[in-house]
N, C-alpha and C. Protein backbone atom coordinates (compact mmCIF):
# COMPACT_ATOMS: atom_id res chain seq x y z
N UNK A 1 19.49 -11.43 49.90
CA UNK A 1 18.40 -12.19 49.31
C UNK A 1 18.60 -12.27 47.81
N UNK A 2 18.79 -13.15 47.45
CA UNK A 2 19.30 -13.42 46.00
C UNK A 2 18.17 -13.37 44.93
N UNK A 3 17.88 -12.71 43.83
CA UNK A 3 17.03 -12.57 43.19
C UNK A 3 17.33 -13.22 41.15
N UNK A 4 16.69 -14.08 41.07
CA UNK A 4 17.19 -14.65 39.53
C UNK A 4 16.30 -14.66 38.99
N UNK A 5 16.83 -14.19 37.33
CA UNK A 5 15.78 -14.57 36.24
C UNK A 5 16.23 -15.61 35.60
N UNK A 6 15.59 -16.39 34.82
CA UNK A 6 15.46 -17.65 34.57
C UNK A 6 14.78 -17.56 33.19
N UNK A 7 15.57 -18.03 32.14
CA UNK A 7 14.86 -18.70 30.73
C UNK A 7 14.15 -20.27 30.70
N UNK A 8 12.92 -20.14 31.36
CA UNK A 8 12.40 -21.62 31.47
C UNK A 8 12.65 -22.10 30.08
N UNK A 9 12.97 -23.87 29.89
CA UNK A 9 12.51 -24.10 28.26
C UNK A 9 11.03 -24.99 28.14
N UNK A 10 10.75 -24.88 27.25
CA UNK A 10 9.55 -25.49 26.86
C UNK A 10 9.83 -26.94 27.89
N UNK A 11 8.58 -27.31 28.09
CA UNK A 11 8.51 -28.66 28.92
C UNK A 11 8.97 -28.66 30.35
N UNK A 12 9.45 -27.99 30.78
CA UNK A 12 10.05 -27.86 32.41
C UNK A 12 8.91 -27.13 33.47
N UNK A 13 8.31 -28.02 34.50
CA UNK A 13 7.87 -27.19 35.30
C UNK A 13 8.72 -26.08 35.90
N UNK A 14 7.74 -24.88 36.23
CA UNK A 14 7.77 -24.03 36.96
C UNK A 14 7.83 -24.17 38.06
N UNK A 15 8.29 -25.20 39.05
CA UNK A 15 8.49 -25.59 40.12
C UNK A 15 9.77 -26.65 40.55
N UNK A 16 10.15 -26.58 41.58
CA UNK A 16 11.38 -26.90 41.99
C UNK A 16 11.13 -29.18 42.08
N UNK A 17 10.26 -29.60 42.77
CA UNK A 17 10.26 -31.07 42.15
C UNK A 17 8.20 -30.80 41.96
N UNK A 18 8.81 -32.17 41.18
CA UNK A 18 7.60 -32.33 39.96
C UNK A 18 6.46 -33.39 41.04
N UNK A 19 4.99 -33.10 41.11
CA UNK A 19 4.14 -33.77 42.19
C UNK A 19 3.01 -34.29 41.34
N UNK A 20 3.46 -34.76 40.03
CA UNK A 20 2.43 -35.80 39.30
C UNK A 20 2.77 -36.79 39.51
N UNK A 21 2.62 -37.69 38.49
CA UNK A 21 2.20 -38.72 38.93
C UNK A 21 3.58 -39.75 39.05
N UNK A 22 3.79 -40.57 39.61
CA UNK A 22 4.87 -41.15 40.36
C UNK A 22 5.74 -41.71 38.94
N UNK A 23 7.24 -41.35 39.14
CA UNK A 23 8.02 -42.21 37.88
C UNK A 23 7.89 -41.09 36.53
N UNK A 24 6.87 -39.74 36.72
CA UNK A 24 6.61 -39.30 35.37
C UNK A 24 7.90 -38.44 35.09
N UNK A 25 8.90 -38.37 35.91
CA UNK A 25 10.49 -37.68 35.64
C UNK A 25 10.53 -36.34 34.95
N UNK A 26 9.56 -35.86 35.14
CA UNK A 26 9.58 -34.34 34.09
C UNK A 26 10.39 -33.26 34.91
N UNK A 27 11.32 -32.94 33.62
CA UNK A 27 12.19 -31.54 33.95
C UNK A 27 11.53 -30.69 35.06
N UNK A 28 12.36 -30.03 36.20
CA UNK A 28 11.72 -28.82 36.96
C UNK A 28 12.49 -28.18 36.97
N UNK A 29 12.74 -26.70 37.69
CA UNK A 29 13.46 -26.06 37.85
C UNK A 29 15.17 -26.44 38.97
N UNK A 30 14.85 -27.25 39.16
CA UNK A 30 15.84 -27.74 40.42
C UNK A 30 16.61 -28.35 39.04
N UNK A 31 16.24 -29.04 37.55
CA UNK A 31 16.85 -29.29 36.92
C UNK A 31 18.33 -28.79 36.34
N UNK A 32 17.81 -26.93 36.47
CA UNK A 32 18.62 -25.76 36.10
C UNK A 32 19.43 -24.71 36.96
N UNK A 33 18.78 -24.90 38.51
CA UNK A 33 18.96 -24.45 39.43
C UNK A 33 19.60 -24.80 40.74
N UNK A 34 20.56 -24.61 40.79
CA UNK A 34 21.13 -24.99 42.92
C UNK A 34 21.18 -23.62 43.53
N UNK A 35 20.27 -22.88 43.83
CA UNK A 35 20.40 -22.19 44.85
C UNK A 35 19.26 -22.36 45.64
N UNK A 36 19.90 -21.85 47.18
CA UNK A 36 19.08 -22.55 48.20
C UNK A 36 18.02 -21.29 48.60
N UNK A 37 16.83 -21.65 48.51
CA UNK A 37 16.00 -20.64 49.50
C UNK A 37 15.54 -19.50 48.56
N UNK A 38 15.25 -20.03 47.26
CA UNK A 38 14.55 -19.47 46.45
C UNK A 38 13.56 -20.22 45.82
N UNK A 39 12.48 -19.36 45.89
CA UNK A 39 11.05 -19.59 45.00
C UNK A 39 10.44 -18.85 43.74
N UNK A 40 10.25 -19.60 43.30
CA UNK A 40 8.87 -18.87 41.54
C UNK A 40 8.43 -17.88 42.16
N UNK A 41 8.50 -16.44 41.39
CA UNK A 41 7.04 -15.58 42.09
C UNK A 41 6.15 -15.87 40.22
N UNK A 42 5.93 -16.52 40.86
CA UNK A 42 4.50 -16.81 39.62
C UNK A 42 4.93 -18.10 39.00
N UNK A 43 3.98 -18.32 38.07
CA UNK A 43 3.94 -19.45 37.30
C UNK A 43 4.10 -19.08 35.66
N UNK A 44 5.06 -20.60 34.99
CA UNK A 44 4.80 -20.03 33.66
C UNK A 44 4.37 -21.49 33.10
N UNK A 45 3.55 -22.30 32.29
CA UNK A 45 3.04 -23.45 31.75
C UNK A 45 3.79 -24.22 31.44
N UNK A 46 3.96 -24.90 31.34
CA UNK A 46 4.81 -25.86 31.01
C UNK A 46 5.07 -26.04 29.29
N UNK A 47 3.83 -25.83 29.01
CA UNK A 47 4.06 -25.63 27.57
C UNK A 47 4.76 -23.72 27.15
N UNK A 48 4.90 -23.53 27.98
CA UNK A 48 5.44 -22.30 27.76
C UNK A 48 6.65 -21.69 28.02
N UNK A 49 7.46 -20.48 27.41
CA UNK A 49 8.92 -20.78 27.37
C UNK A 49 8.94 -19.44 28.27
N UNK A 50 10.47 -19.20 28.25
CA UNK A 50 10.53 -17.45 28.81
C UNK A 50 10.80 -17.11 30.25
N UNK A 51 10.60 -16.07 30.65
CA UNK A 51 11.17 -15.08 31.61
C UNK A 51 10.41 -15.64 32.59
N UNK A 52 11.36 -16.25 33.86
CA UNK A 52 10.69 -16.41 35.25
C UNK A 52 11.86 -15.68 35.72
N UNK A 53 11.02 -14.93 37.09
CA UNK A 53 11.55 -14.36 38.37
C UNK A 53 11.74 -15.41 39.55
N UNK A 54 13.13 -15.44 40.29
CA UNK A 54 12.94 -16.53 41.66
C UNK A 54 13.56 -15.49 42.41
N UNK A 55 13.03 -16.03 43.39
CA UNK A 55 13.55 -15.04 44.75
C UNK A 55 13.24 -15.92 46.06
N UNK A 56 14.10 -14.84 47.07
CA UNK A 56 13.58 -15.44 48.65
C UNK A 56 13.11 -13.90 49.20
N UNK A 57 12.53 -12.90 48.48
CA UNK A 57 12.62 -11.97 48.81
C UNK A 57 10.50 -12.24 48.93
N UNK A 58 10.01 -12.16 49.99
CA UNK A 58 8.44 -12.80 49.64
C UNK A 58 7.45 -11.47 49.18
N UNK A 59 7.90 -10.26 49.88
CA UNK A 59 7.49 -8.78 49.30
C UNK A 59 7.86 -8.83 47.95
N UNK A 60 8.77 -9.57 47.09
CA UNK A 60 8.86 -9.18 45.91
C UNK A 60 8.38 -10.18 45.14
N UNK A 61 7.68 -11.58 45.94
CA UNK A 61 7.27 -12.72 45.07
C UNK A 61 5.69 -11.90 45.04
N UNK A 62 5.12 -11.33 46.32
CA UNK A 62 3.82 -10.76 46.11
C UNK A 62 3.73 -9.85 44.88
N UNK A 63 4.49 -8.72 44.80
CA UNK A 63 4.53 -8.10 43.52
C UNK A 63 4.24 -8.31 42.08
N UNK A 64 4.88 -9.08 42.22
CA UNK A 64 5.04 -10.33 40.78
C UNK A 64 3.72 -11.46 40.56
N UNK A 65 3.78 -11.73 41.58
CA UNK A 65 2.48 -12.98 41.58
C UNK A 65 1.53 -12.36 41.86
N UNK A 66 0.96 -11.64 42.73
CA UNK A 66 -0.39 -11.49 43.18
C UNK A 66 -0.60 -10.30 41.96
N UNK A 67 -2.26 -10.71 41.59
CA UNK A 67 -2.66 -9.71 40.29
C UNK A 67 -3.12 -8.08 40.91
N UNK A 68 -3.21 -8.21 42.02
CA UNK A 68 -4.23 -6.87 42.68
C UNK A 68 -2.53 -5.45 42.23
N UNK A 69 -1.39 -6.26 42.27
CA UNK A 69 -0.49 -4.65 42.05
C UNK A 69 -0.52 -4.93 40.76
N UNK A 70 -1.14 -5.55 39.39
CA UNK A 70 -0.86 -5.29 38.15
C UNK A 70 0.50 -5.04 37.79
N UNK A 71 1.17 -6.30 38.14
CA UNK A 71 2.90 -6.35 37.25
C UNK A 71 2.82 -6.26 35.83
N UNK A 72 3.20 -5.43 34.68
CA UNK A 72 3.11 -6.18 33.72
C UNK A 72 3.89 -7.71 33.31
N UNK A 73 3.09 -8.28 32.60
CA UNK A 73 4.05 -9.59 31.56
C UNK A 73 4.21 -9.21 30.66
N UNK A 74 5.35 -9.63 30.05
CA UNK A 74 4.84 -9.21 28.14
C UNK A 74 4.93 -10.40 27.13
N UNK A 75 4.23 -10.99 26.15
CA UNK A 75 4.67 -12.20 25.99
C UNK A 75 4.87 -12.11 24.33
N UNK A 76 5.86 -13.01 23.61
CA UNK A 76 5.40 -12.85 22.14
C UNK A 76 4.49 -14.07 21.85
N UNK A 77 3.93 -14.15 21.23
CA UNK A 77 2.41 -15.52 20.62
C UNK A 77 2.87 -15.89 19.72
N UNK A 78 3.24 -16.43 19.06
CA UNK A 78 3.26 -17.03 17.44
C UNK A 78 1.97 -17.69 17.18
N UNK A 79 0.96 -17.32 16.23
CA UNK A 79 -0.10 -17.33 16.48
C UNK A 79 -0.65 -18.21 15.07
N UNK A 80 -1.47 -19.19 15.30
CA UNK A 80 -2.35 -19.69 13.61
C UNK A 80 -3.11 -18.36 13.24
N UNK A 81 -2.76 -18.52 11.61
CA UNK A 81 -3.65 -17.51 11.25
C UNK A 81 -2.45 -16.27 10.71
N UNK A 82 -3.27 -15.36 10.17
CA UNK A 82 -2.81 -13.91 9.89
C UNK A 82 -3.54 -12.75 10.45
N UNK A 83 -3.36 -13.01 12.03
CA UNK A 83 -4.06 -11.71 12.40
C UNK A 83 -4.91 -10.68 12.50
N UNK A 84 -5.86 -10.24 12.76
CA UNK A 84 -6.58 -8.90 11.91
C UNK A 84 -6.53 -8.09 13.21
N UNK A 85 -6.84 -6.34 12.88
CA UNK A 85 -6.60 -5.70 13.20
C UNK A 85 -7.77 -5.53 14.34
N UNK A 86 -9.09 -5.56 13.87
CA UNK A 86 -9.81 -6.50 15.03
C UNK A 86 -9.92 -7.34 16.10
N UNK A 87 -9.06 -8.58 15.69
CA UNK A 87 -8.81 -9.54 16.65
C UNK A 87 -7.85 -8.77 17.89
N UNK A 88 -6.60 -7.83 16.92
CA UNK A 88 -5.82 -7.20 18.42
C UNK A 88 -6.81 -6.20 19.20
N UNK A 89 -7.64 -5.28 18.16
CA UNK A 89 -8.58 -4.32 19.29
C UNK A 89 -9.43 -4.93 20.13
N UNK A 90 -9.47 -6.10 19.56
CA UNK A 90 -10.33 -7.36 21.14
C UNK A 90 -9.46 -7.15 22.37
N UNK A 91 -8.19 -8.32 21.88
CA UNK A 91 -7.42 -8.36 23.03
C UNK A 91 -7.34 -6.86 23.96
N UNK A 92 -6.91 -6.03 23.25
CA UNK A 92 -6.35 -4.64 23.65
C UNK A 92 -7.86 -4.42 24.66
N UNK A 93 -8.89 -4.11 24.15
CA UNK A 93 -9.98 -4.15 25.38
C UNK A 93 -10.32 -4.83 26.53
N UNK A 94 -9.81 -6.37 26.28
CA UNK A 94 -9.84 -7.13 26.96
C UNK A 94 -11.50 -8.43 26.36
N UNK A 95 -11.39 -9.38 26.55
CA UNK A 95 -12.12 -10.31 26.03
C UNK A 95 -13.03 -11.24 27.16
N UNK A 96 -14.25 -11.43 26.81
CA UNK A 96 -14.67 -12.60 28.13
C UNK A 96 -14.28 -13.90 27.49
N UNK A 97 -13.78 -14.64 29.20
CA UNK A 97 -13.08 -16.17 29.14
C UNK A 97 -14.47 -16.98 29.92
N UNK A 98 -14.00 -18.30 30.45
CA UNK A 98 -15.29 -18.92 31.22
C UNK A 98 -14.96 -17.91 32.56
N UNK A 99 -13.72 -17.56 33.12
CA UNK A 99 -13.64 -16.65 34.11
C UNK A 99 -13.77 -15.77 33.91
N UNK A 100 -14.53 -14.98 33.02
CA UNK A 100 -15.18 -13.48 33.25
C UNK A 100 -14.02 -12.65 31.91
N UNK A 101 -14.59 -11.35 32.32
CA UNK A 101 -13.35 -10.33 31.62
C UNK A 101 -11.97 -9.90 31.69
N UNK A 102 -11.73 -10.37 30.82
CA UNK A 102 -9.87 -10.52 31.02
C UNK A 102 -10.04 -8.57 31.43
N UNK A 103 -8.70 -8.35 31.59
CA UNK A 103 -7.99 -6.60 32.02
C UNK A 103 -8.12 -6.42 30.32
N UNK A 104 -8.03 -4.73 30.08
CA UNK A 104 -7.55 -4.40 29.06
C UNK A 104 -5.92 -4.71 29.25
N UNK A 105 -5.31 -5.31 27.93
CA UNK A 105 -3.88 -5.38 27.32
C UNK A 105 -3.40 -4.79 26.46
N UNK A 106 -2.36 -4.44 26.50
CA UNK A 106 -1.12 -4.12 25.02
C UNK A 106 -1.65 -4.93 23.89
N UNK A 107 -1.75 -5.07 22.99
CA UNK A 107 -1.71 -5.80 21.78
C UNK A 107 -1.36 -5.55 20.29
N UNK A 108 -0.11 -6.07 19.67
CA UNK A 108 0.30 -5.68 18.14
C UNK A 108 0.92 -6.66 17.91
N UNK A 109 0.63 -6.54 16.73
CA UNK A 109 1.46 -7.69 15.60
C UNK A 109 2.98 -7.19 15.70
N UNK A 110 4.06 -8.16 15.82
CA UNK A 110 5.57 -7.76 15.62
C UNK A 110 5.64 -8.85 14.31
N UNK A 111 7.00 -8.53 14.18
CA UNK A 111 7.81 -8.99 13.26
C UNK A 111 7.89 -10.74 13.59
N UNK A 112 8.50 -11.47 13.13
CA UNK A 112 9.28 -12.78 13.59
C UNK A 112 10.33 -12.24 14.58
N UNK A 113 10.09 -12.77 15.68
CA UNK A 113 11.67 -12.44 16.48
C UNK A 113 12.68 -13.15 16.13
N UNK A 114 13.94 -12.36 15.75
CA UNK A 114 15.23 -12.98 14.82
C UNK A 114 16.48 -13.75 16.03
N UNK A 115 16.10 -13.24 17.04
CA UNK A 115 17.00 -13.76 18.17
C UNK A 115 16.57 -14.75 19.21
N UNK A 116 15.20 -15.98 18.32
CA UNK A 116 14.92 -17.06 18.98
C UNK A 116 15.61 -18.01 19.11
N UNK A 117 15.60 -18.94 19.96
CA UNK A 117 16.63 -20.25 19.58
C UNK A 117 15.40 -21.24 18.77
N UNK A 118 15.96 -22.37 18.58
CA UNK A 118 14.73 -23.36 18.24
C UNK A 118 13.85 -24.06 19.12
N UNK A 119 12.79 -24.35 19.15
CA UNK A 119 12.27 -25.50 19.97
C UNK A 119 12.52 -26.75 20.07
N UNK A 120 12.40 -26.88 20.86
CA UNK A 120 12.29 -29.04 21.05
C UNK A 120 11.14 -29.34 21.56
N UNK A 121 10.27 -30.04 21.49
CA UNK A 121 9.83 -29.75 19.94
C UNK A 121 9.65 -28.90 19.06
N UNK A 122 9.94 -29.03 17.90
CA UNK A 122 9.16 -27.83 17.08
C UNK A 122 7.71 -27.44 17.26
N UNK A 123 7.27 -26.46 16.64
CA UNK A 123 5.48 -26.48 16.49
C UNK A 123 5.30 -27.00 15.46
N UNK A 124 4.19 -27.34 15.45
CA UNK A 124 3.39 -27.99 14.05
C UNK A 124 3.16 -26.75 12.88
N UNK A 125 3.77 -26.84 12.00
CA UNK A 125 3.59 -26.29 10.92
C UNK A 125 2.49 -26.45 9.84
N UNK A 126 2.11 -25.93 9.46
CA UNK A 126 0.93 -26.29 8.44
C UNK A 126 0.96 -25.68 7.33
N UNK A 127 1.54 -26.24 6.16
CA UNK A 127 1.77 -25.23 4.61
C UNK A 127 0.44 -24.29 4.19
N UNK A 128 -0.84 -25.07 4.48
CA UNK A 128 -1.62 -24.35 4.10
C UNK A 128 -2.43 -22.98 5.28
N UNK A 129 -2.01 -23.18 5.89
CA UNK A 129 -2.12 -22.04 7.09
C UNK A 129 -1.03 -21.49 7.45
N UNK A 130 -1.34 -19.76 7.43
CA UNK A 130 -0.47 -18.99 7.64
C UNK A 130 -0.11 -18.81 9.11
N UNK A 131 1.36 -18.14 9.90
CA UNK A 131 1.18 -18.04 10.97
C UNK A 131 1.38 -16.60 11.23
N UNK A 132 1.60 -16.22 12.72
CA UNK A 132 1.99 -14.89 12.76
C UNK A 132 2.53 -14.41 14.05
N UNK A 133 3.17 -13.52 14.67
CA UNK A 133 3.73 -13.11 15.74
C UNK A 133 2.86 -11.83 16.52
N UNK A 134 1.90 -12.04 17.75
CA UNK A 134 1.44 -10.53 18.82
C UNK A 134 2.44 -10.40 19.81
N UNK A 135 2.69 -9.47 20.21
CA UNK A 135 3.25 -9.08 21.57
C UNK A 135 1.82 -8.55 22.33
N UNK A 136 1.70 -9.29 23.67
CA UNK A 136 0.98 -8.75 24.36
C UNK A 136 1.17 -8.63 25.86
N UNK A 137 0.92 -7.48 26.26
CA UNK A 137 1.00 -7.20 27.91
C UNK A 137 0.04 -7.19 28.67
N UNK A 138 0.11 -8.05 29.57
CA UNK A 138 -0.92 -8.36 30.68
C UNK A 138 -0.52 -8.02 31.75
N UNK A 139 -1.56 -7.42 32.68
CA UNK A 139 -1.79 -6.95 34.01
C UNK A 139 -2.92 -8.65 35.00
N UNK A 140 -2.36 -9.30 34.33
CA UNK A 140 -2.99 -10.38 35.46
C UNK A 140 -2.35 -11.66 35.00
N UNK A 141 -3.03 -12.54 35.63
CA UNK A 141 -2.13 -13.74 35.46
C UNK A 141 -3.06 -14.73 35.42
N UNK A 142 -3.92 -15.29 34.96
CA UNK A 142 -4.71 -16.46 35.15
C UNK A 142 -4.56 -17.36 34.19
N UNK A 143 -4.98 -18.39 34.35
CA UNK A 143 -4.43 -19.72 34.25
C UNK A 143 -4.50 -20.03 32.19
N UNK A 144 -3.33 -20.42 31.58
CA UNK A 144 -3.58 -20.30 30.64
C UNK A 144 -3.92 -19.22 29.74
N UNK A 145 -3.86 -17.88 30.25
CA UNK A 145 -4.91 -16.64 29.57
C UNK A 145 -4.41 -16.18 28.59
N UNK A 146 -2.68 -16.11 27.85
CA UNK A 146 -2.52 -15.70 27.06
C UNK A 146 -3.35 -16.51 25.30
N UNK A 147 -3.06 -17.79 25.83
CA UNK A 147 -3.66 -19.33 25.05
C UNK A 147 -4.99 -19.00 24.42
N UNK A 148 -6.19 -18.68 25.84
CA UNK A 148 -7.65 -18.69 25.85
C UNK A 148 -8.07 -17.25 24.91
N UNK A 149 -7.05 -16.35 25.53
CA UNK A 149 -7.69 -14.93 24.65
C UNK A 149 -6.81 -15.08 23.33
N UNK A 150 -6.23 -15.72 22.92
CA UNK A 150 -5.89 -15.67 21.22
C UNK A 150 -6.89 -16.80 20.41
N UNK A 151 -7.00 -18.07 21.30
CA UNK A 151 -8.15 -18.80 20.51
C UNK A 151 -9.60 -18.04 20.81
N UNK A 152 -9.83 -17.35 21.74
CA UNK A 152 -11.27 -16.62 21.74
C UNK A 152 -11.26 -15.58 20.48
N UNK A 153 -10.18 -15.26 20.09
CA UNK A 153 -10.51 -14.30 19.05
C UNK A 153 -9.84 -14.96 17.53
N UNK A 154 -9.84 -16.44 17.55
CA UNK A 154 -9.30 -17.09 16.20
C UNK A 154 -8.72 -17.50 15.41
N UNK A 155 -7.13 -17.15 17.12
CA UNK A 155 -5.83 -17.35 16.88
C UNK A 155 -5.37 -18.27 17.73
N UNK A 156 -5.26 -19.32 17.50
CA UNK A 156 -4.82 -20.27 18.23
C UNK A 156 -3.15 -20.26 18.55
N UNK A 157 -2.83 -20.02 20.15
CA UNK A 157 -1.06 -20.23 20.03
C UNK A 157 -0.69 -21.05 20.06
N UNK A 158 0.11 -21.15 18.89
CA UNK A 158 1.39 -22.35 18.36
C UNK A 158 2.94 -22.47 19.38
N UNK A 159 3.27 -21.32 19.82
CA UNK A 159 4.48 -20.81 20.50
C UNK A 159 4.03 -19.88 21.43
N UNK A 160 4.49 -19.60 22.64
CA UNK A 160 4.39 -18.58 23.32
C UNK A 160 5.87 -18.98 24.10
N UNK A 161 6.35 -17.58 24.64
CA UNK A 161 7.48 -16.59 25.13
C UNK A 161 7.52 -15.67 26.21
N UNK A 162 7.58 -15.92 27.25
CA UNK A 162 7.71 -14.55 28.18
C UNK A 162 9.00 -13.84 27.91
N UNK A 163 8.77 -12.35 27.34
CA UNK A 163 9.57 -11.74 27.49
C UNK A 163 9.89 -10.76 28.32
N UNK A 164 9.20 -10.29 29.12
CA UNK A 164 10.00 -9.10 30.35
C UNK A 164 8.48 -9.45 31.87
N UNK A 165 8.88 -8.78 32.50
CA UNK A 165 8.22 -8.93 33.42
C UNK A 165 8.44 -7.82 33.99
N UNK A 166 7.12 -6.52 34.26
CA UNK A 166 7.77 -5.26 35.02
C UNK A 166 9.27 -4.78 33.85
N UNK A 167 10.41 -3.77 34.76
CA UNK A 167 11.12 -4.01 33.84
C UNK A 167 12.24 -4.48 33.64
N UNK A 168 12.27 -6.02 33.81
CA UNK A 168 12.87 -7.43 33.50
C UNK A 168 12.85 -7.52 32.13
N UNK A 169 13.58 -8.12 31.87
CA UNK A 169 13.64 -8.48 30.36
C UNK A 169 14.48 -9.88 30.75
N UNK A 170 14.09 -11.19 29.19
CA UNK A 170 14.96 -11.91 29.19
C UNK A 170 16.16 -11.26 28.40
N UNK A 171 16.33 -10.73 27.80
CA UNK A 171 17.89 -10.10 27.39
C UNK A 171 18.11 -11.34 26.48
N UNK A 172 19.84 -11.59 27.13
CA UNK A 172 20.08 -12.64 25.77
C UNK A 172 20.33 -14.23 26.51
N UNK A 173 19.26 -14.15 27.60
CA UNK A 173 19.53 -15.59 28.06
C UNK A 173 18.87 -16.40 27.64
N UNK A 174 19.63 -17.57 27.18
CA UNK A 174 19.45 -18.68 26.44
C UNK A 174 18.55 -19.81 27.21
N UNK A 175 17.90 -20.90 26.60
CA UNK A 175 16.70 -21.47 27.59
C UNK A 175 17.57 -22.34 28.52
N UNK A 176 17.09 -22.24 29.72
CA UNK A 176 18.02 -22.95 30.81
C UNK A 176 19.03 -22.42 31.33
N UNK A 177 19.40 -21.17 30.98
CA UNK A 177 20.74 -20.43 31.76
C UNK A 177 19.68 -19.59 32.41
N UNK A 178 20.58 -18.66 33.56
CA UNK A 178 20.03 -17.62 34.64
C UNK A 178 21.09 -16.69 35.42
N UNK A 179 20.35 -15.92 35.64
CA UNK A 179 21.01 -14.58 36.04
C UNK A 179 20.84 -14.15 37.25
N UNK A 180 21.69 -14.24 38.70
CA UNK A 180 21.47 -12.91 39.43
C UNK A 180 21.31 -11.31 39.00
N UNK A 181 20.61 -11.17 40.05
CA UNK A 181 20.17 -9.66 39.51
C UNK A 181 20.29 -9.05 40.83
């Protein structure tokens, strides 16, 4: 049972063909991928970059996807704003969304990560607004949640990154390459 991680890039569904709207040709994973008889265990946004797991192994897509065993994610944010030490003891407790109370998370300010590639697109830059980098680890997965709990507390994400999953890591794969494991 063949098990791969995957550097989604920005703009590519998380799924093997794309079921909008007719003619809309958007990147999927079948873009990056020929192997037969593997699936996503989870989802990552489309606006979002980073570490996916595929497998045909379905005990190990439950793991990963379903929130009740608490996989961690870990993601970096590039975030509007300059942070406060507040805003992470939110996250870190956990925050209410329109769906209720997020889990308590990991939450800290890192550095700039020096071993990004670039985007296509870039983000929108803004001279007069500062930006900034959280790492945060989540024990669930709901829709958009890394997005909702940084603008609930004033940080809107500019960039987001999956970096490990459990203990997966993307390592040094580049967006669109992948790895048996």
């Amino acid at each position: 049972m063949p098990t791969i991680l995957f550097n989604k890039p920005f703009g590519v569904l998380s799924q093997f063909t794309d079921k909008g709207t007719e003619g809309s040709a958007r990147p999927t994973l079948s873009s990056f991928i020929d192997v037969p008889d593997i699936y996503p265990a989870g989802r990552l946004d489309r606006d979002s970059e980073g570490l996916m797991v595929l497998t045909s192994d379905g005990a190990l897509q439950a793991r990963i996807a379903n929130p009740k065993f608490k996989a961690p994610k870990t993601y970096w944010a590039q975030v509007e704003g300059d942070v406060t030490a507040e805003a992470l003891v939110a996250l870190a407790k956990g925050v209410t969304l329109k769906d209720g109370l997020t889990r308590p998370a990991n939450a800290k300010r890192i550095s700039a990560p020096t071993q990004l590639w670039n985007r296509d697109p870039p983000i929108r830059v803004r001279k007069s607004v500062p930006d900034c980098w959280i790492e945060l680890t989540l024990r669930e997965g709901r829709n958009k949640q890394v997005r909702r709990m940084t603008a609930h507390v004033g940080y809107p994400t500019l960039r987001l990154i999956r970096v490990a999953i459990g203990d997966w890591s993307l390592g040094n794969l580049r967006p669109g390459e992948w790895r048996e494991i």
